[in-house]
C-alpha atoms as a PDB file:
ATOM      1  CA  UNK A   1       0.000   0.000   0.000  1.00  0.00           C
ATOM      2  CA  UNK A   2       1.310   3.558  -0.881  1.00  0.00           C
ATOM      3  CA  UNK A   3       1.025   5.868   1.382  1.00  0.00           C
ATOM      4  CA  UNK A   4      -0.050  10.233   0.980  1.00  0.00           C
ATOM      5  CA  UNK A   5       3.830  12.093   1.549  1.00  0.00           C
ATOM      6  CA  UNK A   6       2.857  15.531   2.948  1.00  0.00           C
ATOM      7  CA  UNK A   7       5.748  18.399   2.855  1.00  0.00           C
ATOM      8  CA  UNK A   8       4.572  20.287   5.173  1.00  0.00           C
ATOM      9  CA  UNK A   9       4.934  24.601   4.867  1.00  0.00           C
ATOM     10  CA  UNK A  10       8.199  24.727   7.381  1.00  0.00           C
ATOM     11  CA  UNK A  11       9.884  21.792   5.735  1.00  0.00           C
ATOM     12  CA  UNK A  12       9.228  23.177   2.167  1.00  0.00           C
ATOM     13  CA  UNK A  13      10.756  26.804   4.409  1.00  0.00           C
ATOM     14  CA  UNK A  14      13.706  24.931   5.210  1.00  0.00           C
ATOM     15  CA  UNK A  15      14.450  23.011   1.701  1.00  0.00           C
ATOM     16  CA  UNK A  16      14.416  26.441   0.076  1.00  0.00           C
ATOM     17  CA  UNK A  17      16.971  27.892   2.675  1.00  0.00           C
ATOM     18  CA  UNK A  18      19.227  24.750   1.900  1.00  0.00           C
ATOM     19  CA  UNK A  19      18.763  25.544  -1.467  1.00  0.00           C
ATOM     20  CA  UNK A  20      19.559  28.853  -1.171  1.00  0.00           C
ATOM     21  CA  UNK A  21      22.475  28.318   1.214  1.00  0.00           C
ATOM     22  CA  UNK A  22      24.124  25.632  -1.216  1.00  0.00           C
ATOM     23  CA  UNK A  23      23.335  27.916  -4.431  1.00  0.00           C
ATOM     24  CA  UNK A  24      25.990  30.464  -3.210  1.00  0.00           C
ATOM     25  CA  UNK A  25      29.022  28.170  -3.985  1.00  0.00           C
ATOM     26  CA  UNK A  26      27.044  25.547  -6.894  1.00  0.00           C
ATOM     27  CA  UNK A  27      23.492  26.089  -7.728  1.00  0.00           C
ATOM     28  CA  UNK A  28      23.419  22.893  -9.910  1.00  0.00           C
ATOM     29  CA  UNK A  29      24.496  21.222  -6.354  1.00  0.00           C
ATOM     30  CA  UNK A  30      21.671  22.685  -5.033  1.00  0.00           C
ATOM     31  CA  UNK A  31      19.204  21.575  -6.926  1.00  0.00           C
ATOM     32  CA  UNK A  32      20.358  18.211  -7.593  1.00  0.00           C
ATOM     33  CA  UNK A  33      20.690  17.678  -3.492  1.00  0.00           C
ATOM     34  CA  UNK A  34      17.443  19.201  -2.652  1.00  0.00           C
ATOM     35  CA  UNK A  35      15.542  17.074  -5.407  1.00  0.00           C
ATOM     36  CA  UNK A  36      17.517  13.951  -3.097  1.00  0.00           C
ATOM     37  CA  UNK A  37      15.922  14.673  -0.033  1.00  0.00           C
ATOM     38  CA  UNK A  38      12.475  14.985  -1.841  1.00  0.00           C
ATOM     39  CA  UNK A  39      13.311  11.564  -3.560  1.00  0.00           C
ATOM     40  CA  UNK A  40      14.148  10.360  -0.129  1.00  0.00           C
ATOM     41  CA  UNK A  41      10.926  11.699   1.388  1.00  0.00           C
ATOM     42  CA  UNK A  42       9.032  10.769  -1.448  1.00  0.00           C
ATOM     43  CA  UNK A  43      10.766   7.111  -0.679  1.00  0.00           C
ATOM     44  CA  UNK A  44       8.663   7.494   2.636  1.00  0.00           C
ATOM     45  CA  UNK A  45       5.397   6.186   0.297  1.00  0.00           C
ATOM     46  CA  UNK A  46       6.386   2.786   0.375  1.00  0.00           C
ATOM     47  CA  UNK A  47       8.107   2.665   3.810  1.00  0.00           C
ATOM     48  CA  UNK A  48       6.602   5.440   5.899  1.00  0.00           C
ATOM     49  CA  UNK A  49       8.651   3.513   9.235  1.00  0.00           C
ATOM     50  CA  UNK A  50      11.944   3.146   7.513  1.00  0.00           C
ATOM     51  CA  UNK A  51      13.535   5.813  10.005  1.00  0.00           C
ATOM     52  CA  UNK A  52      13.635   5.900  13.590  1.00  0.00           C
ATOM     53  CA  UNK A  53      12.673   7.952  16.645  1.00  0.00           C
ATOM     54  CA  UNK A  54      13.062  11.318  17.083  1.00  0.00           C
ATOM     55  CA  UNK A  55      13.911  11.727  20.436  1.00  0.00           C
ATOM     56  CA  UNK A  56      13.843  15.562  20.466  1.00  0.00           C
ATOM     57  CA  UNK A  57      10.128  15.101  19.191  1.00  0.00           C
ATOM     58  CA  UNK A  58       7.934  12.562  20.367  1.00  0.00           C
ATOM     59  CA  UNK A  59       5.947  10.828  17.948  1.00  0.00           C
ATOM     60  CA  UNK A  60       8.111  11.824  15.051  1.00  0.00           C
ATOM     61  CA  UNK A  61      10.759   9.562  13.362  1.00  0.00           C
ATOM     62  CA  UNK A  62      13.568  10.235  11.126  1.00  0.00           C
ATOM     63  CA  UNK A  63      15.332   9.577   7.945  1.00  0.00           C
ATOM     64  CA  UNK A  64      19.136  10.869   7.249  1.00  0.00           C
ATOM     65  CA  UNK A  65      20.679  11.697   3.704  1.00  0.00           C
ATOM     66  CA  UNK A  66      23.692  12.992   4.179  1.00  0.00           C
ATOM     67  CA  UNK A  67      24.131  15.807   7.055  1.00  0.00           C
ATOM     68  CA  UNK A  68      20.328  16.161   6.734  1.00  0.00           C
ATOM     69  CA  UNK A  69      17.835  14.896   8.322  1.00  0.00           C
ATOM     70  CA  UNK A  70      14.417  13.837   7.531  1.00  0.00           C
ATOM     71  CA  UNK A  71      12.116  14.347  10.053  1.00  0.00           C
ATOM     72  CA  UNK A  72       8.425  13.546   9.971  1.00  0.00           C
ATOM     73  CA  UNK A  73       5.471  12.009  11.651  1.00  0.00           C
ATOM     74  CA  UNK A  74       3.839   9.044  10.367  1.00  0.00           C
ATOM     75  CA  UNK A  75      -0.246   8.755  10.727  1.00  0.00           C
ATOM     76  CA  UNK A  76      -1.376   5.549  10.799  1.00  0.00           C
ATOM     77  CA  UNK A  77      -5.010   6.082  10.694  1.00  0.00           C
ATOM     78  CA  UNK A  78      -4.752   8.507   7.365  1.00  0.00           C
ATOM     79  CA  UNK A  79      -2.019   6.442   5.121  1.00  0.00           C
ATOM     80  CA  UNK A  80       0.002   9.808   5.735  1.00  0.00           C
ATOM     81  CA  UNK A  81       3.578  10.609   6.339  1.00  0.00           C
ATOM     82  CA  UNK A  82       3.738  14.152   6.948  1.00  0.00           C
ATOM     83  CA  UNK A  83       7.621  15.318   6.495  1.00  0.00           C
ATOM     84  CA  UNK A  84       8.266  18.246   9.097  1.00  0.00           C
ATOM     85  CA  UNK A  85      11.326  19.851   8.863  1.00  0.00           C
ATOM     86  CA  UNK A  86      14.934  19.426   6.662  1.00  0.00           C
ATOM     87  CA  UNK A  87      17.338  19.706   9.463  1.00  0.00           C
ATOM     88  CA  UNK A  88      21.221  20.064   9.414  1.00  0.00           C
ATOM     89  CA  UNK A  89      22.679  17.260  12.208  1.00  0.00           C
ATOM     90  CA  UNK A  90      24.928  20.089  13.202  1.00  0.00           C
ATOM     91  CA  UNK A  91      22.006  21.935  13.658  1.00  0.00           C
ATOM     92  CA  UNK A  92      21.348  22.164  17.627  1.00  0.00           C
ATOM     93  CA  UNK A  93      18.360  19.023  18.038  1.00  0.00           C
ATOM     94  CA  UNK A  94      17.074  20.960  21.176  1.00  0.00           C
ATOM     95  CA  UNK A  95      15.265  23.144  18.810  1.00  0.00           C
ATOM     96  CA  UNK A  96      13.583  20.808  16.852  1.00  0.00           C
ATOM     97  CA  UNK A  97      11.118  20.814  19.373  1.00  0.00           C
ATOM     98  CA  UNK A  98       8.713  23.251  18.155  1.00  0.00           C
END
């Protein structure tokens, strides 16, 4: 069974911004990575529990491609996966709380 992949608006906030932030030095980089971490989330249709727990955020779970991670929420009721943010692993976890 497929499941619905739902980008949500932050995460679709925070692809543009690693766009935009890889762009300065190669924007064919750029668009060639963020099109992998759509293919990746995209991947989520077919096995929306392929990642594991997000600590940080309870209830979410998490996917890595590269120094990014995936992170999204997976509702079993709706057939959804509903990706939540693009987040750098340097990137201070703490704040993926909100």
């Amino acid at each position: 069974m497929a499941w619905q992949v739902i980008i949500g608006r932050v995460a679709l906030r925070d692809l543009q911004r690693i766009r935009d932030f890889i762009a300065r030095d190669n924007p064919t980089v750029a668009v060639s990575f963020c099109q992998r971490l759509l293919d990746r989330a995209e991947a989520l249709r077919e096995f929306p529990e392929l990642g594991g727990h997000l600590r940080e955020r309870p209830g979410a779970r998490f996917s890595v491609v590269g120094s990014y991670l995936i992170v999204y929420r997976v509702d079993q009721a709706a057939a959804t996966v509903r990706v939540l943010r693009f987040w750098h692993g340097a990137r201070e976890r703490r704040r993926l709380q909100r």
